[in-house]
Protein backbone atom coordinates (compact mmCIF):
# COMPACT_ATOMS: atom_id res chain seq x y z
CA UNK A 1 29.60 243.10 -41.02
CA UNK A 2 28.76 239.65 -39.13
CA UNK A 3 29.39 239.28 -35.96
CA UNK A 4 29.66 236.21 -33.28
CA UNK A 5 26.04 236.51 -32.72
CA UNK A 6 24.92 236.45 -36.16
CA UNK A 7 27.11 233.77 -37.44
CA UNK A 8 26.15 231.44 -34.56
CA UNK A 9 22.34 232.36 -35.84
CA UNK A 10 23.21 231.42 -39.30
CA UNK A 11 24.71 227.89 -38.45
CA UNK A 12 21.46 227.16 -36.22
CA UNK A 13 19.83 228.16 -38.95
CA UNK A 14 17.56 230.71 -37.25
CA UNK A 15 17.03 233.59 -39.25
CA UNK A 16 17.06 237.14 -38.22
CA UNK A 17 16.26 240.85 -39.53
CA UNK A 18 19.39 242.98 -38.99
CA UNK A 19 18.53 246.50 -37.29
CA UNK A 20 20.96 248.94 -37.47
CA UNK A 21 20.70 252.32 -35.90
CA UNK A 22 23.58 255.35 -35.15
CA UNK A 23 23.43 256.64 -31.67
CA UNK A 24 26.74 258.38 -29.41
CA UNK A 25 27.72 256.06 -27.02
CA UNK A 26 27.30 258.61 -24.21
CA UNK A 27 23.37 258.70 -25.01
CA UNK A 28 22.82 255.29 -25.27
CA UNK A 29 19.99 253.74 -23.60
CA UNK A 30 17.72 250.87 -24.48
CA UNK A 31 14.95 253.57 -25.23
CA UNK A 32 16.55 255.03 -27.22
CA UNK A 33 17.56 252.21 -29.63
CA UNK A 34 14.15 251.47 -29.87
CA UNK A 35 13.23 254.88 -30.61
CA UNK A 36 15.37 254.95 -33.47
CA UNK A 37 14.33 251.39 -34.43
CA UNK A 38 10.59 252.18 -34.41
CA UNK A 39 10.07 249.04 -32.30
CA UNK A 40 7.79 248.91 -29.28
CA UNK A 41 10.00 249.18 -25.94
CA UNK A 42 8.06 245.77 -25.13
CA UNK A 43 9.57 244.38 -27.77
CA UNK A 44 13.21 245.04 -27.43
CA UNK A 45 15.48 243.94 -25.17
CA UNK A 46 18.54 244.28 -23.13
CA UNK A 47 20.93 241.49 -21.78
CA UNK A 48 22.23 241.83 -18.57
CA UNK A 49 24.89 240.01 -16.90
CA UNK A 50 24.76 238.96 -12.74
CA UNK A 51 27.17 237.27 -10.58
CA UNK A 52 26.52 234.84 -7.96
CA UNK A 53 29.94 233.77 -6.83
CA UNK A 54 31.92 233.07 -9.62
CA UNK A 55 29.07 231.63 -11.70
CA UNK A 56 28.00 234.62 -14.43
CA UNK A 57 23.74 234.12 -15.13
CA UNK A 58 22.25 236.24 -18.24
CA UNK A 59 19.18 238.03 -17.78
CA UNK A 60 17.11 239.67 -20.85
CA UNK A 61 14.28 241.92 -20.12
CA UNK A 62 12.41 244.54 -22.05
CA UNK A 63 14.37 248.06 -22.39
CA UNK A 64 11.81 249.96 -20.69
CA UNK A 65 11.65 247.50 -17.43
CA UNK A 66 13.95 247.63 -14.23
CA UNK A 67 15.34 244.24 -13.01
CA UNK A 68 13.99 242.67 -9.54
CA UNK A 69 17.56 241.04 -7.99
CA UNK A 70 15.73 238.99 -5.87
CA UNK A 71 13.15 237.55 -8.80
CA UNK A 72 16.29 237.25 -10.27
CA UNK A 73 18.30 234.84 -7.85
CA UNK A 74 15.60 232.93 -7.33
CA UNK A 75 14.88 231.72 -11.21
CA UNK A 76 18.18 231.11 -11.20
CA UNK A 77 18.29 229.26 -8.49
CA UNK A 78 20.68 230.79 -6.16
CA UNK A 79 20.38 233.17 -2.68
CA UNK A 80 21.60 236.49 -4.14
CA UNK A 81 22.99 238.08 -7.75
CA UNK A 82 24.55 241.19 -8.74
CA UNK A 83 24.94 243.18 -11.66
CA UNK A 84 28.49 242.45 -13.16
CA UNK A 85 30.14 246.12 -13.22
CA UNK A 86 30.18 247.54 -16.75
CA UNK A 87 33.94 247.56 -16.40
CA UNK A 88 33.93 243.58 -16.30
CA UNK A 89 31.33 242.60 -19.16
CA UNK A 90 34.11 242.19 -21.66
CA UNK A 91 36.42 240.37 -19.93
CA UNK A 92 33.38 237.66 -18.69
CA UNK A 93 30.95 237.62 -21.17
CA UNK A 94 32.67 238.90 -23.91
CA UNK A 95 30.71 242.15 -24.80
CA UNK A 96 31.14 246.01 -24.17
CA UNK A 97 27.97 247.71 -22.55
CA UNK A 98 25.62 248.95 -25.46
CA UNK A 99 26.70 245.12 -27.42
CA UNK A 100 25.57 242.18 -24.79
CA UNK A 101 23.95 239.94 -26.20
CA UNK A 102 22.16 236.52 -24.91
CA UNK A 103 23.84 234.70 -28.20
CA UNK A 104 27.10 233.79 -28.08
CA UNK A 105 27.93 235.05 -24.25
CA UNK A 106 31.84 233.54 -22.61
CA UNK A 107 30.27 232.02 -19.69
CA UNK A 108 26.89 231.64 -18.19
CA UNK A 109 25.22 229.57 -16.11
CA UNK A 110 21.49 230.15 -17.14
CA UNK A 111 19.89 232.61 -19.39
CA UNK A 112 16.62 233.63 -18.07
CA UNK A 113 13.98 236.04 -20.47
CA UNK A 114 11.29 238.03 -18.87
CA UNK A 115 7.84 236.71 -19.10
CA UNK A 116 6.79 239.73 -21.21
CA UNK A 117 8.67 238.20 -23.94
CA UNK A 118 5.20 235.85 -24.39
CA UNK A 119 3.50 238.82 -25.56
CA UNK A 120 5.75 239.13 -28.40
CA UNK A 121 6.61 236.69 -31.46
CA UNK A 122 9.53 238.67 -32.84
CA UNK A 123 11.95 240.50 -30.52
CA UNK A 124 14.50 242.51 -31.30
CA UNK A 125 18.18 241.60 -28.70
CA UNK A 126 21.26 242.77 -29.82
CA UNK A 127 23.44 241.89 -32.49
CA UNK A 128 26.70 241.83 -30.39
CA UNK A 129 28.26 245.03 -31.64
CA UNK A 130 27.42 248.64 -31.07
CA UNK A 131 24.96 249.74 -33.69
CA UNK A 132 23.10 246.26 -34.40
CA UNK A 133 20.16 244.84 -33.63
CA UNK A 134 18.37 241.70 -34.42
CA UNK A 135 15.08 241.13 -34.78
CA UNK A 136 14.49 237.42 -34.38
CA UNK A 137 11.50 234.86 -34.06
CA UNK A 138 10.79 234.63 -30.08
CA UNK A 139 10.29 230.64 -29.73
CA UNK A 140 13.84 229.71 -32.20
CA UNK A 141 15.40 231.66 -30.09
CA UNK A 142 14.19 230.80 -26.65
CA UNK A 143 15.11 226.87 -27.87
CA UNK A 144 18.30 227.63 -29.15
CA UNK A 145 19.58 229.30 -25.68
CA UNK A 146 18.05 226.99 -23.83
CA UNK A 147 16.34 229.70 -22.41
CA UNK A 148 13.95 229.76 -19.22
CA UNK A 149 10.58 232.80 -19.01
CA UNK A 150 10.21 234.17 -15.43
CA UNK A 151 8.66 236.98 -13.71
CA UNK A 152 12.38 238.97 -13.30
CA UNK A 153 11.38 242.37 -13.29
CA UNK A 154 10.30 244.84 -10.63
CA UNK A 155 6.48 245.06 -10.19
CA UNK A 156 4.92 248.47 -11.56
CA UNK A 157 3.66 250.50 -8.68
C-alpha cells in the first residue's frame, strides 16, 4: 500500500525504508512503535499538530520526549500554541492520531523538528497510515519540508 506520504517521497525523489509494525490502537504509543521497530526512541518520531489562532504549526520530536508549549510558540514565532484535540487532526491536517505525519499535512504554517534530530542521520516519522513507518535520510527530508531544528522539548530534570 502507498500512501500520500510515500508517493509525495517518491516524486521528490527521496527515498525511504518502509517500517511496518502491528500494534491495537488502544496501546499505541510512540514507544511502543519503536519497540516493535527495534529503533532507538531517539530516533523515531512523532508529529504533532498546535494551533495558534487559526494558523495549524507541525511539531516533530522524538517519541520518548514531552513537548515545551512555550519553546514551541516561540520557534514558531507566535505568543502561545496548543495541541489540536485528537478529535480535530483529521479534519485539519488530514491524519488520524497514531498516522500524522510531517509529509503531506492539509495546512501548516511551519514545521519545526527537535534539535535531537542532529544526532541522527536516518529517522524513522510516520508513513501516514496506522501501521507504517518510514525510515528516511534526516537532511532530504529536513530540505524537502522546509523544515526549521529548535530546542522544542521540555528540559530533563
Amino acid at each position: 500500500m502507498k500512501t500520500n506520504a510515500m508517493r509525495m517521497l517518491d516524486q521528490a525523489k527521496i527515498p525511504y525504508e518502509v517500517l511496518e509494525y502491528d500494534l491495537d490502537k488502544d496501546l499505541f504509543s510512540g514507544e511502543k512503535v519503536s519497540d516493535l521497530l527495534g529503533l532507538e526512541y531517539s530516533q523515531c518520531y512523532k508529529t504533532l499538530a498546535l494551533r495558534h489562532d487559526h494558523d495549524i504549526f507541525i511539531c516533530v520530536i522524538s517519541v520518548k520526549d514531552e513537548l515545551d508549549l512555550k519553546k514551541c510558540a516561540k520557534a514558531c514565532g507566535v505568543k502561545n500554541v496548543e495541541m489540536v484535540h485528537v478529535k480535530e487532526l483529521l479534519k485539519l491536517v488530514g491524519y488520524e492520531r497514531g498516522s500524522v505525519t510531517p509529509v503531506g499535512v492539509k495546512k501548516n504554517k511551519g514545521i519545526v523538528f527537535d534539535d535531537e534530530v542532529l544526532k541522527h542521520e536516518l529517522i524513522e516519522i510516520s508513513g501516514g497510515a496506522y501501521g507504517i513507518g518510514l525510515k528516511v535520510d534526516r537532511d532530504k527530508l529536513l530540505k524537502y519540508l522546509n523544515a526549521q531544528v529548535k530546542d522544542i522539548v521540555k528540559d530533563e530534570i
